[in-house]
C-alpha atoms as a PDB file:
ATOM      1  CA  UNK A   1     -37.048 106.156 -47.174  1.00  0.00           C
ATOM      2  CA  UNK A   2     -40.693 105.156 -48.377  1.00  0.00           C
ATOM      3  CA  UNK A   3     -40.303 102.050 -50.737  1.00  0.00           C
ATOM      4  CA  UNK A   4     -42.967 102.481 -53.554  1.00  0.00           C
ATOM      5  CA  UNK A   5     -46.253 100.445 -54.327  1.00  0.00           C
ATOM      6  CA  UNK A   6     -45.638  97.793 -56.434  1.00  0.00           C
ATOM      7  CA  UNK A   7     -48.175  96.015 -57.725  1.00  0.00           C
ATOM      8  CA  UNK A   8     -48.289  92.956 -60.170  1.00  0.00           C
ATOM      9  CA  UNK A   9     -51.667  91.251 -61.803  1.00  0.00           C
ATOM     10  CA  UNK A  10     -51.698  87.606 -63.046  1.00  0.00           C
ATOM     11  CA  UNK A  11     -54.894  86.899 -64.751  1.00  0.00           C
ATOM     12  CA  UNK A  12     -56.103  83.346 -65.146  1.00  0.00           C
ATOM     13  CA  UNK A  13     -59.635  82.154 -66.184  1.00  0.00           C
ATOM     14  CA  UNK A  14     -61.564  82.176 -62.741  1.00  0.00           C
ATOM     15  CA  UNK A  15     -58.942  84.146 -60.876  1.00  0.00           C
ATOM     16  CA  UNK A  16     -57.098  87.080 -60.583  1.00  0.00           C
ATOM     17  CA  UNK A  17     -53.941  87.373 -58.409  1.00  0.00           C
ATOM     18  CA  UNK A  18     -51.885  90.049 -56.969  1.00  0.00           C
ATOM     19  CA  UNK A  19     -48.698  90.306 -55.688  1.00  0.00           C
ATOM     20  CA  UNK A  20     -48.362  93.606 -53.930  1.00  0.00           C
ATOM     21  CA  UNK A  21     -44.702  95.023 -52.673  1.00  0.00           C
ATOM     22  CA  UNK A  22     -43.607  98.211 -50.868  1.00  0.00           C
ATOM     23  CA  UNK A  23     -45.078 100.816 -48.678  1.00  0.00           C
ATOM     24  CA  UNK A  24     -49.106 100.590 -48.288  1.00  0.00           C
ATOM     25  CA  UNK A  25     -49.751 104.103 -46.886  1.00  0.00           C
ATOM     26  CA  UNK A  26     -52.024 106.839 -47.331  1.00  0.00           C
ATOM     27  CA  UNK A  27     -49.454 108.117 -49.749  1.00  0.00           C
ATOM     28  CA  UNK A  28     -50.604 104.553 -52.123  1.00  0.00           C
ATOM     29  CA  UNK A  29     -53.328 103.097 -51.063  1.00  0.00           C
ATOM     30  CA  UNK A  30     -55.730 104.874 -53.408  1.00  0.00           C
ATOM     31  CA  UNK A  31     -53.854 103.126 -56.235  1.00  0.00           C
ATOM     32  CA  UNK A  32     -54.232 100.110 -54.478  1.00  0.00           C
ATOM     33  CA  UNK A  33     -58.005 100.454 -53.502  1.00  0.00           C
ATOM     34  CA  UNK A  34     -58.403 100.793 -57.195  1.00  0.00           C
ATOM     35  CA  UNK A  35     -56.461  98.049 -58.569  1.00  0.00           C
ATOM     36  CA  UNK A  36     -58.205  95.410 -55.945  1.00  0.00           C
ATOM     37  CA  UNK A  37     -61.710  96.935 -56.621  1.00  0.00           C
ATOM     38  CA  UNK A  38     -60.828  96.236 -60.282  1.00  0.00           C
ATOM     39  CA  UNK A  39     -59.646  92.336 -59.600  1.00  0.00           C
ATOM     40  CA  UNK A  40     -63.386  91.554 -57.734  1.00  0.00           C
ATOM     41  CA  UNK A  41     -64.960  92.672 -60.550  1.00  0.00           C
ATOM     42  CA  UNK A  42     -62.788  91.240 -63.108  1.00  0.00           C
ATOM     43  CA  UNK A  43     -62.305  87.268 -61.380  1.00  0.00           C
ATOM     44  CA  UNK A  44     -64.858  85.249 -61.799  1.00  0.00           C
ATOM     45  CA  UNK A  45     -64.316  83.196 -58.471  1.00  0.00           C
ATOM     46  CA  UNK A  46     -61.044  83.997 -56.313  1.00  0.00           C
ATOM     47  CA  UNK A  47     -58.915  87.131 -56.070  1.00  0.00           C
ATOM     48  CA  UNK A  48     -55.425  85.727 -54.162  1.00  0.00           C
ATOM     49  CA  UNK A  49     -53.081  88.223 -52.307  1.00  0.00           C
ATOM     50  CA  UNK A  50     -49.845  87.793 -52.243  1.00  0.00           C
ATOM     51  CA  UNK A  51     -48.853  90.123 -49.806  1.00  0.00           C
ATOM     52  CA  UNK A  52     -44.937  88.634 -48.852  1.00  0.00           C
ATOM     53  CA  UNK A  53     -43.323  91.465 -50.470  1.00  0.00           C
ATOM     54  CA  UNK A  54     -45.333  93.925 -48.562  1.00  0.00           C
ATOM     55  CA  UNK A  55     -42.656  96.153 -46.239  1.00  0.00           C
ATOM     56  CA  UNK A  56     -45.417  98.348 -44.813  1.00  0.00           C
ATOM     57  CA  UNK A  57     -48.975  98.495 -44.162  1.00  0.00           C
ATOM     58  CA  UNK A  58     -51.117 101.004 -41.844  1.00  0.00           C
ATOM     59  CA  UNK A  59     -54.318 101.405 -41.114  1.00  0.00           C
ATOM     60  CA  UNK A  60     -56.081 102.733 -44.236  1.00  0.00           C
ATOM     61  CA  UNK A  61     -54.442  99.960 -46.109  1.00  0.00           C
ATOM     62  CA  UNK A  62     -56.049  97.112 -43.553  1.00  0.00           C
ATOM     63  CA  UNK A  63     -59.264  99.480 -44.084  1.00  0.00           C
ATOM     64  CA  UNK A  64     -59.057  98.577 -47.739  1.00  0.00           C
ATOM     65  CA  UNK A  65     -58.531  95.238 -47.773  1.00  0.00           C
ATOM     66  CA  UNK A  66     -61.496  94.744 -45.370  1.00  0.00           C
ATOM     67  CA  UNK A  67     -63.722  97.019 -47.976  1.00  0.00           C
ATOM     68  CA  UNK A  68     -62.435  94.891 -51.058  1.00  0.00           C
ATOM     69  CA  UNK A  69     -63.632  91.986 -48.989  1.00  0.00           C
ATOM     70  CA  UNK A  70     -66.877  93.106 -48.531  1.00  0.00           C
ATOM     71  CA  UNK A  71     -67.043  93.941 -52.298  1.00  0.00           C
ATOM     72  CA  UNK A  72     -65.853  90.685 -52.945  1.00  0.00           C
ATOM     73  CA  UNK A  73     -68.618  89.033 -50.584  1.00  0.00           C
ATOM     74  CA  UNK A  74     -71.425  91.019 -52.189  1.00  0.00           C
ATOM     75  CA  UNK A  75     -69.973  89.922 -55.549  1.00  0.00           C
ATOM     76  CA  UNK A  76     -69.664  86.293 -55.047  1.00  0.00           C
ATOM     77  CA  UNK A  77     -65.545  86.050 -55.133  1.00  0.00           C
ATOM     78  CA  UNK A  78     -63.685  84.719 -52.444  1.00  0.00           C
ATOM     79  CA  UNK A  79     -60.809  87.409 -51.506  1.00  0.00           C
ATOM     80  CA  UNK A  80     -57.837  86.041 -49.539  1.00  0.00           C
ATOM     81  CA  UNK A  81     -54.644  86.200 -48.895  1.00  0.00           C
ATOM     82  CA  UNK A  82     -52.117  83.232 -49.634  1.00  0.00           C
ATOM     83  CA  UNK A  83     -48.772  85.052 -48.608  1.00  0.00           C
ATOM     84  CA  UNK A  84     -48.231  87.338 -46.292  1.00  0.00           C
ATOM     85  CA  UNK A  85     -45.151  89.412 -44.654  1.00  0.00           C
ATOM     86  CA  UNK A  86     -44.140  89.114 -41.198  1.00  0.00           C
ATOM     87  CA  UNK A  87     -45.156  92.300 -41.010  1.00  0.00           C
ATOM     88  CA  UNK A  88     -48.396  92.268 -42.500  1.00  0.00           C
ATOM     89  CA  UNK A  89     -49.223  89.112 -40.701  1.00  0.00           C
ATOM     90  CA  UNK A  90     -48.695  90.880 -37.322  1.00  0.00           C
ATOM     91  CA  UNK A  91     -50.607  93.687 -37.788  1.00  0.00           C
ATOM     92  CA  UNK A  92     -53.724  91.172 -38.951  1.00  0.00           C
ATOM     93  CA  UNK A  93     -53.027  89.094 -36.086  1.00  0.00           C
ATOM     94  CA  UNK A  94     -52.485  92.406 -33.234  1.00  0.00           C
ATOM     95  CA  UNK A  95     -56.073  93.159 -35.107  1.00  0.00           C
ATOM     96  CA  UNK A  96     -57.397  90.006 -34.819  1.00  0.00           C
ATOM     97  CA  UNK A  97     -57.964  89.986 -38.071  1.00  0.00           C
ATOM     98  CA  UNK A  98     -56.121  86.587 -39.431  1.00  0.00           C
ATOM     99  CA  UNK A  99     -58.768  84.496 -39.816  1.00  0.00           C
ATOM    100  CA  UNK A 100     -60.662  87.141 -41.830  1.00  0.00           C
ATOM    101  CA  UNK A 101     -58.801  86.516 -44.697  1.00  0.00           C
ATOM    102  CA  UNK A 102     -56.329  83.056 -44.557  1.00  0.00           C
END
């Protein structure tokens, strides 16, 4: 069974972070895209990721966090990620992709 997108936004003055749980699929990751597009244009300096709750996470999902990056570079706000999930930290690291966002 699927486990649903959970998403959760803590706001502070320069920041914005999200912890993000479940399933990132193509079934959620247009929620997602949106919610992450929203915190780069809402923080001021750093959007964190707390991706340790994450279960699942596919292609399109590593597709959007490399897009929200890019946003985030043209827009002057650092994007990272300050927890990951086994999982999600082996599919970043079969992609070679750690180092793009720790």
């Amino acid at each position: 069974m699927m486990a649903p997108l959970e998403i959760t936004i803590a706001r502070s003055k320069d920041s914005v972070e999200l912890t993000i749980g479940g399933d990132l699929d193509l079934r959620t990751v247009e929620r997602f895209k949106r919610v992450l597009r929203d915190a780069v244009y809402e923080a001021h300096q750093t959007v964190n990721l707390d991706l340790s709750q994450l279960t699942f996470i596919c292609s399109v999902g590593i597709g959007s966090l490399v897009s929200a990056r890019q946003l985030a570079v043209e827009e002057g706000v650092t994007l990272r990620i300050v927890k990951a999930s086994d999982q999600v930290e082996l599919v970043l690291d079969l992609m070679a992709m750690g180092d793009y966002f720790f």
